[in-house]
C-alpha atoms as a PDB file:
ATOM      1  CA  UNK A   1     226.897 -36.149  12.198  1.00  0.00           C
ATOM      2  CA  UNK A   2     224.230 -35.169  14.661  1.00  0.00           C
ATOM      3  CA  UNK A   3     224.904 -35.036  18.462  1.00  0.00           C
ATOM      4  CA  UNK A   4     223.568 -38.009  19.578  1.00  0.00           C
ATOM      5  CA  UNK A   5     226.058 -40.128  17.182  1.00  0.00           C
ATOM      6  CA  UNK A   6     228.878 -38.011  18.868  1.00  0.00           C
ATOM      7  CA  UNK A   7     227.958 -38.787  22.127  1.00  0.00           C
ATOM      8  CA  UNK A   8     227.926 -42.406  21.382  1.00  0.00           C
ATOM      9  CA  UNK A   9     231.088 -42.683  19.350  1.00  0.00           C
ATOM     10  CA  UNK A  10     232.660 -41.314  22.694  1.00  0.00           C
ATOM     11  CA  UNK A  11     231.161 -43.919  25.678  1.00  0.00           C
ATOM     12  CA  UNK A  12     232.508 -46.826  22.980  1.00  0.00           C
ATOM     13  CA  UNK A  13     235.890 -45.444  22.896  1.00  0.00           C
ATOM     14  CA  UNK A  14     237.175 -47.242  26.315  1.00  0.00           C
ATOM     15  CA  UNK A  15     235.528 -50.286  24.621  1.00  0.00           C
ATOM     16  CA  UNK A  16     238.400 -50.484  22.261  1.00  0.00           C
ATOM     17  CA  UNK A  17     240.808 -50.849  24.933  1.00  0.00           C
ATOM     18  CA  UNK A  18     239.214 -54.183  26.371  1.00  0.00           C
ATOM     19  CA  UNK A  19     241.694 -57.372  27.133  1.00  0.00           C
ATOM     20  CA  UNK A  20     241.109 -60.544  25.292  1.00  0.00           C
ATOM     21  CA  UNK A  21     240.042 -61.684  28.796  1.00  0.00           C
ATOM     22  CA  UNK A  22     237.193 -59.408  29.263  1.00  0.00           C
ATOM     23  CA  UNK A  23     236.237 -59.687  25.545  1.00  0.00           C
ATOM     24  CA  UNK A  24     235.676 -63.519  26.309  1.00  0.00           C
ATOM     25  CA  UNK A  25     233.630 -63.011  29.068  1.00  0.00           C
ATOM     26  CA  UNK A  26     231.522 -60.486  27.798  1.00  0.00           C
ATOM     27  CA  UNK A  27     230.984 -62.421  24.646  1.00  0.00           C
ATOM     28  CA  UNK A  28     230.199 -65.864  26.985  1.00  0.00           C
ATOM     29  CA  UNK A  29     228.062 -63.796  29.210  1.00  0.00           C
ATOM     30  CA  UNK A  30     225.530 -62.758  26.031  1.00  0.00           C
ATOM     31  CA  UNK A  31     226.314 -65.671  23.494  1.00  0.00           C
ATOM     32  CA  UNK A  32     225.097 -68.557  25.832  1.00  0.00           C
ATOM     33  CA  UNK A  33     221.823 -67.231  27.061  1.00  0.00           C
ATOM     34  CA  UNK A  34     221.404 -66.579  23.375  1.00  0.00           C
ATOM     35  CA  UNK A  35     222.470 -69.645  21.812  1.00  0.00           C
ATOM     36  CA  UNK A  36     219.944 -71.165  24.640  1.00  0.00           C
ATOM     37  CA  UNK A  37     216.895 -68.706  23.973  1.00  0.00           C
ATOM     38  CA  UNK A  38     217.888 -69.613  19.815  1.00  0.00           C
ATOM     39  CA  UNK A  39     217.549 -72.892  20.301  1.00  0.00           C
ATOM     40  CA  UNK A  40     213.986 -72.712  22.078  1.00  0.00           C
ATOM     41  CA  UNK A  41     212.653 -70.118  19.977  1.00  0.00           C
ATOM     42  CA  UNK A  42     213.903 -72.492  16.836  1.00  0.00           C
ATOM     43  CA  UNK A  43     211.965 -75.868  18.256  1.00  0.00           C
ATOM     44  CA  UNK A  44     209.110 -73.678  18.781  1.00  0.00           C
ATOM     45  CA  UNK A  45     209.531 -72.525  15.330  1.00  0.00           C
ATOM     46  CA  UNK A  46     209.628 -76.239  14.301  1.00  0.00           C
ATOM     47  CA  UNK A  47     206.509 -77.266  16.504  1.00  0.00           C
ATOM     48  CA  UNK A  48     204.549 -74.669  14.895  1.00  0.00           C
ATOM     49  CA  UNK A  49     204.922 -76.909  11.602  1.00  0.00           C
ATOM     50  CA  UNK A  50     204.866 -80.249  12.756  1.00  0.00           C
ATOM     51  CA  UNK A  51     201.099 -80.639  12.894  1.00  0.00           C
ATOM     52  CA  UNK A  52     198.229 -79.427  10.890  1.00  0.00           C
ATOM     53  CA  UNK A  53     196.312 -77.720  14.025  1.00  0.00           C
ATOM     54  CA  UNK A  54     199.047 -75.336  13.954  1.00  0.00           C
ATOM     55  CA  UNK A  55     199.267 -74.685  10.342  1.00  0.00           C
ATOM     56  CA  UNK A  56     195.929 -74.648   9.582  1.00  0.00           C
ATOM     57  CA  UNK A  57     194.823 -71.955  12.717  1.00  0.00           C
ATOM     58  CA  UNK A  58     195.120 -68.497  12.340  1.00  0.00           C
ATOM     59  CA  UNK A  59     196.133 -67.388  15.393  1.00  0.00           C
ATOM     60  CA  UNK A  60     199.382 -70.023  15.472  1.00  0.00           C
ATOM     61  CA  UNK A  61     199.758 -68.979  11.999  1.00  0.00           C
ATOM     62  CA  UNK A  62     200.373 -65.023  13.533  1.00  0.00           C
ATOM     63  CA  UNK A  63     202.364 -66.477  16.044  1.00  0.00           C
ATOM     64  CA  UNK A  64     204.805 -68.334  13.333  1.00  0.00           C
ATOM     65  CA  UNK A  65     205.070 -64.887  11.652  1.00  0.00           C
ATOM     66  CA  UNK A  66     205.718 -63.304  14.875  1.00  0.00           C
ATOM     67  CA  UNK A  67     208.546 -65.549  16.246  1.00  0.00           C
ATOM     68  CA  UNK A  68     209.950 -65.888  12.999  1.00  0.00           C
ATOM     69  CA  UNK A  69     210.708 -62.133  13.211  1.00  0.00           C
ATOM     70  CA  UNK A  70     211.645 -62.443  16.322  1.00  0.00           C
ATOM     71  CA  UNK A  71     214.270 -64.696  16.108  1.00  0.00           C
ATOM     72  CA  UNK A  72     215.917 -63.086  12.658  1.00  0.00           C
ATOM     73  CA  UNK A  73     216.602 -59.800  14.971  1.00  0.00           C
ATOM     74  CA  UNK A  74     217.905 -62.111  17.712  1.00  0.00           C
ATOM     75  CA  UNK A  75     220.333 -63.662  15.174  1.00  0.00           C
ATOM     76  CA  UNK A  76     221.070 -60.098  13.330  1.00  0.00           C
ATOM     77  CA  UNK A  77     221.605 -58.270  16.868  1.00  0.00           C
ATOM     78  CA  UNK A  78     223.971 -61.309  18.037  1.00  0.00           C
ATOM     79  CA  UNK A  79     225.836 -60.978  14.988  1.00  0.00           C
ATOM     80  CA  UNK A  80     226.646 -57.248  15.402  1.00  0.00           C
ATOM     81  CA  UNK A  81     227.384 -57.334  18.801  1.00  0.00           C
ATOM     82  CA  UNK A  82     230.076 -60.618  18.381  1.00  0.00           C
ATOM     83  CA  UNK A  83     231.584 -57.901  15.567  1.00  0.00           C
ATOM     84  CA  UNK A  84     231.595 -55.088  17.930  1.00  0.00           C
ATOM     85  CA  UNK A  85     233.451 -57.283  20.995  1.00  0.00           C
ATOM     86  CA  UNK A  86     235.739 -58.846  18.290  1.00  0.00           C
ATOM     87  CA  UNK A  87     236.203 -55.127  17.171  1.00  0.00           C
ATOM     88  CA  UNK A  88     235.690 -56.325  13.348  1.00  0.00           C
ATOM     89  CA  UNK A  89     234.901 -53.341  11.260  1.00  0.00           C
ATOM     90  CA  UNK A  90     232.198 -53.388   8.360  1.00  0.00           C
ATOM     91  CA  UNK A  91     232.135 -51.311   5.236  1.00  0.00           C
ATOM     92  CA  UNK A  92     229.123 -48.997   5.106  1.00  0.00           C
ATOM     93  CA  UNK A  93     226.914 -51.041   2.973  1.00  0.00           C
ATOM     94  CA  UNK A  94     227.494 -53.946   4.760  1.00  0.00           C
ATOM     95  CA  UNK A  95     226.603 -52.366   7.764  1.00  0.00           C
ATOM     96  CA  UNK A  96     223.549 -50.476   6.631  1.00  0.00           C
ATOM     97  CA  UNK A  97     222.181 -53.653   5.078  1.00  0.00           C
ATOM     98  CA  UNK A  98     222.310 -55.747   8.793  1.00  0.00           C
ATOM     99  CA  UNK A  99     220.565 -52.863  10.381  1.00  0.00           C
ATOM    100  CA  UNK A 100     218.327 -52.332   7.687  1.00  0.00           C
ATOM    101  CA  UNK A 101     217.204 -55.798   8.207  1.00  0.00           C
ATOM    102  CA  UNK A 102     217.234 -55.819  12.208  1.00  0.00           C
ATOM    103  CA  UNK A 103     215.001 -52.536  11.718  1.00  0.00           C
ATOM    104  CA  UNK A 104     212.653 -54.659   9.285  1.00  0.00           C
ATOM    105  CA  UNK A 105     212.160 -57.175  11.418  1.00  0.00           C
ATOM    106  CA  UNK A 106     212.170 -55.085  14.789  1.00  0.00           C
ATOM    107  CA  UNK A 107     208.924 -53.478  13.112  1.00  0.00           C
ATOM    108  CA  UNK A 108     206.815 -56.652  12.209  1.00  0.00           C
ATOM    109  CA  UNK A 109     206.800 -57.723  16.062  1.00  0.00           C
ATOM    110  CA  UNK A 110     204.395 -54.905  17.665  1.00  0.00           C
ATOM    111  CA  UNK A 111     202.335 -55.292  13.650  1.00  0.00           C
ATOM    112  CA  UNK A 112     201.546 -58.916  14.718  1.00  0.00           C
ATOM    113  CA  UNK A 113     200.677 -58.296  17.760  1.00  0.00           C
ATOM    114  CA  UNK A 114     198.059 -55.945  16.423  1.00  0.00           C
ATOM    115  CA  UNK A 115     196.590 -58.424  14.232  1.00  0.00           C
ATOM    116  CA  UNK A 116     196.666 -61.061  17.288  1.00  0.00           C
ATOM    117  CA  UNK A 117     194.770 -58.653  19.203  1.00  0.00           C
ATOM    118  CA  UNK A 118     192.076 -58.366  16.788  1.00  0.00           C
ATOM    119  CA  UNK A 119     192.059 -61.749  15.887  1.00  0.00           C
ATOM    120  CA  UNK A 120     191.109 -62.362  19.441  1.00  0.00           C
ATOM    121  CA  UNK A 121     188.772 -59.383  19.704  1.00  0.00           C
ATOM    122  CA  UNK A 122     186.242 -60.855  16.660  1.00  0.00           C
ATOM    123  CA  UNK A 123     186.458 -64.165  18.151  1.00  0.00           C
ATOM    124  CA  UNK A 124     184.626 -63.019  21.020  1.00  0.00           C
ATOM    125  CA  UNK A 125     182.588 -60.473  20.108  1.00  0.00           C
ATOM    126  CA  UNK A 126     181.643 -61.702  16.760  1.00  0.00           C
ATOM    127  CA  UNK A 127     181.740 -65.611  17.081  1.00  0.00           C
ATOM    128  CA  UNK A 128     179.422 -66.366  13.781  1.00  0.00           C
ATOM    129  CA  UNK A 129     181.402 -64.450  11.690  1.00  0.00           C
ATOM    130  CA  UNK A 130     185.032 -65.244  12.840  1.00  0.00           C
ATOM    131  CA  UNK A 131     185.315 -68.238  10.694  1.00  0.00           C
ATOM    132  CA  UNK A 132     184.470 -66.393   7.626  1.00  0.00           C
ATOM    133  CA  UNK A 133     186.771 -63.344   8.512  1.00  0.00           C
ATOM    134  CA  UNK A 134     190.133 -65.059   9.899  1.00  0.00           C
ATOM    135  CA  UNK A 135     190.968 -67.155   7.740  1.00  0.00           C
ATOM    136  CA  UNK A 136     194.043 -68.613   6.085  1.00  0.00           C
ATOM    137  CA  UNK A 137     193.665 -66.133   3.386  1.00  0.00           C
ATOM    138  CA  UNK A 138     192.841 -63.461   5.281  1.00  0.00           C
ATOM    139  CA  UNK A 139     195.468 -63.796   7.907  1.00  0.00           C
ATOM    140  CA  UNK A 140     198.232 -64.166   4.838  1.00  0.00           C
ATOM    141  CA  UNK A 141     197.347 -60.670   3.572  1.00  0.00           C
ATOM    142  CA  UNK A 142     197.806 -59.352   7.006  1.00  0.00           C
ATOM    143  CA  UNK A 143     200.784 -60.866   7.540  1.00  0.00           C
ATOM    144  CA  UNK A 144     202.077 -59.276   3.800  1.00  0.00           C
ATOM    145  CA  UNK A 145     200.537 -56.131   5.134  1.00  0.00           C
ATOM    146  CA  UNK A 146     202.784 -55.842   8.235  1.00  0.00           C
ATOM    147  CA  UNK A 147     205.958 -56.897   6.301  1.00  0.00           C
ATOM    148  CA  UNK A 148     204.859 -53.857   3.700  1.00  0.00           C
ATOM    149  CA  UNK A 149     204.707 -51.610   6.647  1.00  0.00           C
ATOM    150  CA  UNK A 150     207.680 -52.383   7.740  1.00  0.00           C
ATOM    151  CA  UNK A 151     209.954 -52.271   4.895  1.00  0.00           C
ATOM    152  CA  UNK A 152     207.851 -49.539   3.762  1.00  0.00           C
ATOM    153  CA  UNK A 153     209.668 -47.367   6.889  1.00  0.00           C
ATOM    154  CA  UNK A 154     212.872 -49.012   5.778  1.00  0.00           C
ATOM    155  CA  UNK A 155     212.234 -47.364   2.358  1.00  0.00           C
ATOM    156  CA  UNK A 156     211.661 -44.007   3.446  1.00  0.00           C
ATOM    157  CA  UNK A 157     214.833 -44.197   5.961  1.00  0.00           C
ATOM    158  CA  UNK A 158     216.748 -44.936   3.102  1.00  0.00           C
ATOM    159  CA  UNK A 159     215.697 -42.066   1.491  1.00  0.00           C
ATOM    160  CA  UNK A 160     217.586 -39.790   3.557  1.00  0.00           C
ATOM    161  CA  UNK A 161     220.630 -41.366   2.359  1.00  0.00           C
ATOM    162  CA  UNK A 162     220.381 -39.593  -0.566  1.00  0.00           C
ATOM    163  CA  UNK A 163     222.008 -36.419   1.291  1.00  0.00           C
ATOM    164  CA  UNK A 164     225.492 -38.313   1.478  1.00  0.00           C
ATOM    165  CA  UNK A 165     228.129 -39.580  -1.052  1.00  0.00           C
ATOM    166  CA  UNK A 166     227.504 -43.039  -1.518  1.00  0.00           C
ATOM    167  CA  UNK A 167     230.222 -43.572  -4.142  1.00  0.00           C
ATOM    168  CA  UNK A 168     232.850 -42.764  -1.495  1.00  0.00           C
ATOM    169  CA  UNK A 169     230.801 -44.696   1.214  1.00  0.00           C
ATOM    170  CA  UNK A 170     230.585 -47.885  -0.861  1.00  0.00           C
ATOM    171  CA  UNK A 171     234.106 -49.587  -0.018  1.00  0.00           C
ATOM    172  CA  UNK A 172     235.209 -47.462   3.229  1.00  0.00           C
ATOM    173  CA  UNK A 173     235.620 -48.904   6.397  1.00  0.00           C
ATOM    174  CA  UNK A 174     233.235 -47.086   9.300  1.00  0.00           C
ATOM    175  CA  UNK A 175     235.522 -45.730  12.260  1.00  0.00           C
ATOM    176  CA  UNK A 176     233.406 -47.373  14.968  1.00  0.00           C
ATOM    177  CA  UNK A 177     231.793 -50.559  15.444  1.00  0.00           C
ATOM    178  CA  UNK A 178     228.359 -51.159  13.112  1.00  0.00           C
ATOM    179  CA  UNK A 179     224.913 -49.807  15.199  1.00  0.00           C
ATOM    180  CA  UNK A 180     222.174 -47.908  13.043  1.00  0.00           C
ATOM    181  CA  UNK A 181     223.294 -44.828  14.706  1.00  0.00           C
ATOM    182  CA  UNK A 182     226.858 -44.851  13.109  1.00  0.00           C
ATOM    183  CA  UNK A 183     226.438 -45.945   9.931  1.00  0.00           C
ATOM    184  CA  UNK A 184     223.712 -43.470   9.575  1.00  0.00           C
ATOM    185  CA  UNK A 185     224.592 -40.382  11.076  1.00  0.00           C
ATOM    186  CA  UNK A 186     221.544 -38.006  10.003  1.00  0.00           C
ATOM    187  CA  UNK A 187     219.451 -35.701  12.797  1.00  0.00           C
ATOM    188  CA  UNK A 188     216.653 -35.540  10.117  1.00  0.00           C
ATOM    189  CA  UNK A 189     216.360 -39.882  10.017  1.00  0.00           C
ATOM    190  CA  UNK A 190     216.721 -39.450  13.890  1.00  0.00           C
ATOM    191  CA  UNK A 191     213.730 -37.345  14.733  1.00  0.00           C
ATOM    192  CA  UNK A 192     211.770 -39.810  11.697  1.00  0.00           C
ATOM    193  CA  UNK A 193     212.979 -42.581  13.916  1.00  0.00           C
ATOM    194  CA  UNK A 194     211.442 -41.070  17.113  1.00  0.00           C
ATOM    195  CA  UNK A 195     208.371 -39.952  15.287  1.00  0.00           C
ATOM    196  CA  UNK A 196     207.838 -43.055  13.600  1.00  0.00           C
ATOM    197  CA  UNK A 197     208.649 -45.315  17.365  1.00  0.00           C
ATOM    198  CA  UNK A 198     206.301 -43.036  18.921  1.00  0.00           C
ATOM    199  CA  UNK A 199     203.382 -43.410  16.071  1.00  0.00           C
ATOM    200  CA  UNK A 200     203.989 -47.003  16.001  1.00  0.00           C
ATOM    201  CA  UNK A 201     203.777 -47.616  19.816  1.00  0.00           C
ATOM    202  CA  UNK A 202     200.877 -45.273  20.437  1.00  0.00           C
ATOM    203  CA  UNK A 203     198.675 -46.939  17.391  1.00  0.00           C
ATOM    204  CA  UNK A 204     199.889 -50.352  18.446  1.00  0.00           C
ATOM    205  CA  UNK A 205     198.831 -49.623  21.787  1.00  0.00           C
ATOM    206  CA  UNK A 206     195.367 -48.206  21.680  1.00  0.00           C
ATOM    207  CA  UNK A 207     194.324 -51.015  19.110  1.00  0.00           C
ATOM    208  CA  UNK A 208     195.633 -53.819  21.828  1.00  0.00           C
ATOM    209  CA  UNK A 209     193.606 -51.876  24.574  1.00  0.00           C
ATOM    210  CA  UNK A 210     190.689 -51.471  22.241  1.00  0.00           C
ATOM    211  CA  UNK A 211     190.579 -54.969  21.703  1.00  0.00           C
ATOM    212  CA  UNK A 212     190.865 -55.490  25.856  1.00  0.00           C
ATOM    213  CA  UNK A 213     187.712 -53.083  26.104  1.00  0.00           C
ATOM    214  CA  UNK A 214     185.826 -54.496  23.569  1.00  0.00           C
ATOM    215  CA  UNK A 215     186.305 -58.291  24.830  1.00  0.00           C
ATOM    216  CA  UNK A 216     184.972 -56.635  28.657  1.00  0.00           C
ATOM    217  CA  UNK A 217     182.294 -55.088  27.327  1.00  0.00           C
ATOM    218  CA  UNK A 218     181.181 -57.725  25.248  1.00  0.00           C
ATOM    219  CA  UNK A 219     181.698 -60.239  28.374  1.00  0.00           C
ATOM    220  CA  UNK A 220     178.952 -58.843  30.089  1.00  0.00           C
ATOM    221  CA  UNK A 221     176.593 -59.524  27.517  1.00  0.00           C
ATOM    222  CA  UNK A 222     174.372 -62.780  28.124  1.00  0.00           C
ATOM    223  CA  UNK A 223     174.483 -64.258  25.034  1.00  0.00           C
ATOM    224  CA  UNK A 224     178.568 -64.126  24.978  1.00  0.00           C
ATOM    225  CA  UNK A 225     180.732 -67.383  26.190  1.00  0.00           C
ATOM    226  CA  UNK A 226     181.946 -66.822  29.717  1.00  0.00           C
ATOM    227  CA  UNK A 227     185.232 -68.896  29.538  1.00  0.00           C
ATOM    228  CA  UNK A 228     185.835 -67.997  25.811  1.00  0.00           C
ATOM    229  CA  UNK A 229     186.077 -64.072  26.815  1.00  0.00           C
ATOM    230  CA  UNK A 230     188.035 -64.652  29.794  1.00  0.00           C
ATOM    231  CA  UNK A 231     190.540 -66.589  28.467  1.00  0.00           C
ATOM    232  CA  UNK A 232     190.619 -64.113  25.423  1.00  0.00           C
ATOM    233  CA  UNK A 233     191.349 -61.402  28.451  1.00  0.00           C
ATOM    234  CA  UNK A 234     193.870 -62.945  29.462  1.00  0.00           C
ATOM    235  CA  UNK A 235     195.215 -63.229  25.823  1.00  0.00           C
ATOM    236  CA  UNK A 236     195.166 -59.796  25.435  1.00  0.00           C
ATOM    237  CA  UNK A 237     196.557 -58.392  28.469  1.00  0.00           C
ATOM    238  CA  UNK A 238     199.630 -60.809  27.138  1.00  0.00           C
ATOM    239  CA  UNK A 239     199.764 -59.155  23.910  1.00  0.00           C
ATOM    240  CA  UNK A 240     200.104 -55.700  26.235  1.00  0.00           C
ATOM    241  CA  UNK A 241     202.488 -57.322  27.790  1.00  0.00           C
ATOM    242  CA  UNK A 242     204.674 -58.453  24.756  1.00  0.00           C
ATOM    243  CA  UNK A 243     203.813 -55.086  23.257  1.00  0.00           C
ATOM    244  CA  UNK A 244     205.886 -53.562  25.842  1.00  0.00           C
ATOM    245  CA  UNK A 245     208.795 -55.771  25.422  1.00  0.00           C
ATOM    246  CA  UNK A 246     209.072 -55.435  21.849  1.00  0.00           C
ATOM    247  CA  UNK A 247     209.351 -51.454  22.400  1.00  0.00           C
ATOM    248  CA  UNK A 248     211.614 -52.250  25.096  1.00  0.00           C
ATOM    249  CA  UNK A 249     214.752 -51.857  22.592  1.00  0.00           C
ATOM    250  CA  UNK A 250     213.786 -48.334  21.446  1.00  0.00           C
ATOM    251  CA  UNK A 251     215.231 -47.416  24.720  1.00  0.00           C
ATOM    252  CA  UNK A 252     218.522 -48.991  24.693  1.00  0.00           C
ATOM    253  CA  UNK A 253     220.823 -46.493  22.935  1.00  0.00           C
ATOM    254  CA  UNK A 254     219.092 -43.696  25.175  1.00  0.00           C
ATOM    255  CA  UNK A 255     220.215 -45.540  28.197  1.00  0.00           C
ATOM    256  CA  UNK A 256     223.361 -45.603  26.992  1.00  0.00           C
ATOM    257  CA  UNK A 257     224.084 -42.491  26.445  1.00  0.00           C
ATOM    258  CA  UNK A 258     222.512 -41.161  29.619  1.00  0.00           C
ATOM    259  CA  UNK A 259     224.796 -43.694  31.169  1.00  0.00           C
ATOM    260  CA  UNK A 260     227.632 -42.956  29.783  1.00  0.00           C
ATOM    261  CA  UNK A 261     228.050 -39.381  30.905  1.00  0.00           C
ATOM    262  CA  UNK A 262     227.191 -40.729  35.006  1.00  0.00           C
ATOM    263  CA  UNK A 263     229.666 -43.796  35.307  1.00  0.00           C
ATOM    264  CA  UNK A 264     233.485 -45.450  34.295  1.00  0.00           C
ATOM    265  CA  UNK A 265     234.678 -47.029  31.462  1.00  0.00           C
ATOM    266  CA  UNK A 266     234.420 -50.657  33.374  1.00  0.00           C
ATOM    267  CA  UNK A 267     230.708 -50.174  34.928  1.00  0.00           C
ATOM    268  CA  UNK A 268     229.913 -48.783  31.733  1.00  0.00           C
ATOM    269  CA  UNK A 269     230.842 -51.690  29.848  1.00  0.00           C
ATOM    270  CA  UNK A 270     229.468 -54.444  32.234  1.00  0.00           C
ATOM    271  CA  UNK A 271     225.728 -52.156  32.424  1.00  0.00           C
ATOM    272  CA  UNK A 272     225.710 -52.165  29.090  1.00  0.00           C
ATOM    273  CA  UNK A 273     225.828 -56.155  28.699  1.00  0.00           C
ATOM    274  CA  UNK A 274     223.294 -56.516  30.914  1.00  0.00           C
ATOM    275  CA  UNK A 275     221.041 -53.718  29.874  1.00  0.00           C
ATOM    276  CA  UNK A 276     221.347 -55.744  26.003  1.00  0.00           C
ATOM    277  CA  UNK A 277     220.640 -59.430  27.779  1.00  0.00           C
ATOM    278  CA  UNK A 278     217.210 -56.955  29.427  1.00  0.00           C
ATOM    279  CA  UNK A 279     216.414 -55.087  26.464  1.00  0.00           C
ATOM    280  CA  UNK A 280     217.514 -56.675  23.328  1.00  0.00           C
ATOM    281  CA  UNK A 281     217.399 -60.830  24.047  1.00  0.00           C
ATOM    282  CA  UNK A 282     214.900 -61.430  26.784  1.00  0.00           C
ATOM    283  CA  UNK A 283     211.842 -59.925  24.459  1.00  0.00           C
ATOM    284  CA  UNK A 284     212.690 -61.906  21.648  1.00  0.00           C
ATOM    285  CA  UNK A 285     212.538 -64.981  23.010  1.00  0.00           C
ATOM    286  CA  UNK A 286     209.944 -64.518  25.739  1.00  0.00           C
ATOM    287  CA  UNK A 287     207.474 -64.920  23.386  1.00  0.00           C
ATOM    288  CA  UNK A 288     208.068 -68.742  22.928  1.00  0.00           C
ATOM    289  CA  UNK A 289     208.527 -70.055  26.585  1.00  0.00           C
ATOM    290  CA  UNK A 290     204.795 -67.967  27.539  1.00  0.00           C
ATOM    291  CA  UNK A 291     202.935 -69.277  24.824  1.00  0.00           C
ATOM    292  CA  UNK A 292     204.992 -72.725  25.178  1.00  0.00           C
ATOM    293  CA  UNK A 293     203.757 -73.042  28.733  1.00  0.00           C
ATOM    294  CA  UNK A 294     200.646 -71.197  28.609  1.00  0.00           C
ATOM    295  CA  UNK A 295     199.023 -72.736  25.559  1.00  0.00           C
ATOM    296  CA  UNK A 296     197.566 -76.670  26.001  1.00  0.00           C
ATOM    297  CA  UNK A 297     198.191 -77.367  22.555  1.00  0.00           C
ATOM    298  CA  UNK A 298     201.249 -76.307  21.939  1.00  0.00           C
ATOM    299  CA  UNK A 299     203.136 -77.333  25.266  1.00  0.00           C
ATOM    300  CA  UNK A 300     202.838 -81.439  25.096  1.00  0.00           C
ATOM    301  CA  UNK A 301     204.341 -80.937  21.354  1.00  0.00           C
ATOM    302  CA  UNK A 302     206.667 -78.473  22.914  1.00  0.00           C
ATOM    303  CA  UNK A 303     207.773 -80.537  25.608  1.00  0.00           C
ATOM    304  CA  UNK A 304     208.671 -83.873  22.804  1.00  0.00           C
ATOM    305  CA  UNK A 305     210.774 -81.398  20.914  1.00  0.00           C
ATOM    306  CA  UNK A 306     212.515 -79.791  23.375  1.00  0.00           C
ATOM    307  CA  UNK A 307     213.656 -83.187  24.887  1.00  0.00           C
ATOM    308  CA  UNK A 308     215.197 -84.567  21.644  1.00  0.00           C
ATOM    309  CA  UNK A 309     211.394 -86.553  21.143  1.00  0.00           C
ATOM    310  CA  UNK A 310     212.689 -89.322  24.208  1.00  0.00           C
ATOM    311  CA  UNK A 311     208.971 -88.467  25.316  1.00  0.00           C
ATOM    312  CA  UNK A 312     205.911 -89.505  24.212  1.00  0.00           C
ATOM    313  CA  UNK A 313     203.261 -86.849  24.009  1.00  0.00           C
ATOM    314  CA  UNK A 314     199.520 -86.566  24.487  1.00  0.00           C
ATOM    315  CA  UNK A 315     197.890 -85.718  20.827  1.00  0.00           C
ATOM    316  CA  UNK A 316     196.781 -82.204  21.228  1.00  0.00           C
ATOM    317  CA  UNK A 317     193.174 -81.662  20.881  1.00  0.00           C
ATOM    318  CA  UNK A 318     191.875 -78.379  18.884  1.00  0.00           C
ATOM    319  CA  UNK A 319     192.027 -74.964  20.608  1.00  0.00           C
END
């Protein structure tokens, strides 16, 4: 068991010794603003089928893909935590296979993004030839291709497991609450973690800004649409934006640990709610309510959803 895991196993111990009072409260405090950010990201989910527009273009096809994954983490992270407060103890398998697919979808978020980014990019700097690259088809591969990447990292995590007993793993019950870090207590998966974060974010990151430069440069061209590159600007610098959130988590358990060593039991414990509302539900459902408001198309359909369809709605017009 490497360091790190030790050091984390000991700030949860005073978390064992919560009242049922302050169990409730925590678990009210983080259920309800998730049950509420659920619920929006879900009708968005559901407006992003309702009409052809959406499922016919591209770039609301990417964002399906992206809130979709999204929303499974927000679900698989709520999950763990209610186990943790409720101090419900998983078997090992159990455990690795919630993580395994929080980790999964954690990774498709900044992939999309990418792809969004690019989508964006050829639509401005090569309009002739954006119909014939994004399309349907094209934008299905991409999404396969993310999902690949993704579970491709989960397979070579797993591979490390190969160290450890799993025979004598397979029914026993883990001696902390379920987080990656316990059930998979390797310093060899930790630094592939860290290398793989860091790879991810820095890649992730130059494409978005590559696409930002591109769209600039190409704005100042005369034969380029004015309004079409500044709005896909603005696009961009969003994706940046939800970039950052999305790699936002990676820096949770550090926190915590850095935390734990400076403060008590009780500000520990009330921090650390409010640093997983910051960290952990806030950039999953983000997404939704800036593209609900921001995009014309989407937010009239939005809108009739969200209030249980007792409003009519203007039909969207293409864009």
């Amino acid at each position: 068991m490497s360091n790190i895991t030790f050091s984390y196993s000991n700030s949860t111990v005073g978390l064992q010794y919560q009242t049922v009072l302050e169990r409730a409260i925590l678990s009210c405090v983080c259920t309800v603003p998730a049950c509420v950010f659920l619920f929006i990201n879900g009708t968005m989910l559901f407006t992003l089928r309702s009409k052809p527009v959406f499922r016919e273009t591209c770039r609301y096809v990417l964002l399906y893909n992206l809130l979709l994954a999204d929303t499974t983490q927000l679900v698989l992270t709520q999950v763990l935590f209610l186990l943790a407060i409720c101090r419900v103890r998983l078997t090992y398998p159990v455990c690795g296979t919630l993580t395994t697919l929080s980790n999964l979808t954690g990774g498709i978020s900044p992939l999309t993004l990418v792809v969004m980014s690019l989508e964006r990019y050829v639509a401005v700097c090569y309009p002739l030839r954006h119909a014939s690259i994004i399309t349907i088809r094209n934008t299905a591969l991409a999404i396969i291709a993310s999902w690949a990447v993704s579970s491709l990292n989960n397979v070579t995590r797993g591979l490390f497991l190969l160290q450890f007993s799993l025979e004598s793993l397979g029914t026993s019950l883990m001696n902390d609450y379920c987080t990656d870090i316990a059930w998979f207590p390797d310093s060899l998966r930790e630094t592939y973690d860290k290398a793989y974060t860091v790879f991810l974010s820095v890649t992730a990151g130059l494409a978005v800004i590559s696409s930002y430069t591109g769209v600039v440069l190409a704005a100042r061209s005369a034969s380029t649409d004015k309004v079409s590159a500044l709005k896909a600007r603005k696009t961009l610098l969003l994706h940046l934006v939800q970039l950052g959130l999305s790699l936002s988590s990676t820096i949770y358990y550090p926190l915590l640990l850095a935390l734990a060593r400076t403060v008590t039991r009780i500000v520990f414990v009330w921090v650390q709610e409010i640093f997983y509302v910051i960290f952990i539900i806030l950039p999953r459902c983000l997404t939704s309510l800036i593209y609900g408001v921001r995009d014309q198309t989407i937010r009239p359909v939005l809108l009739y959803h969200l209030c249980g369809r007792r409003k009519l709605s203007v039909e969207p017009g293409p864009g």
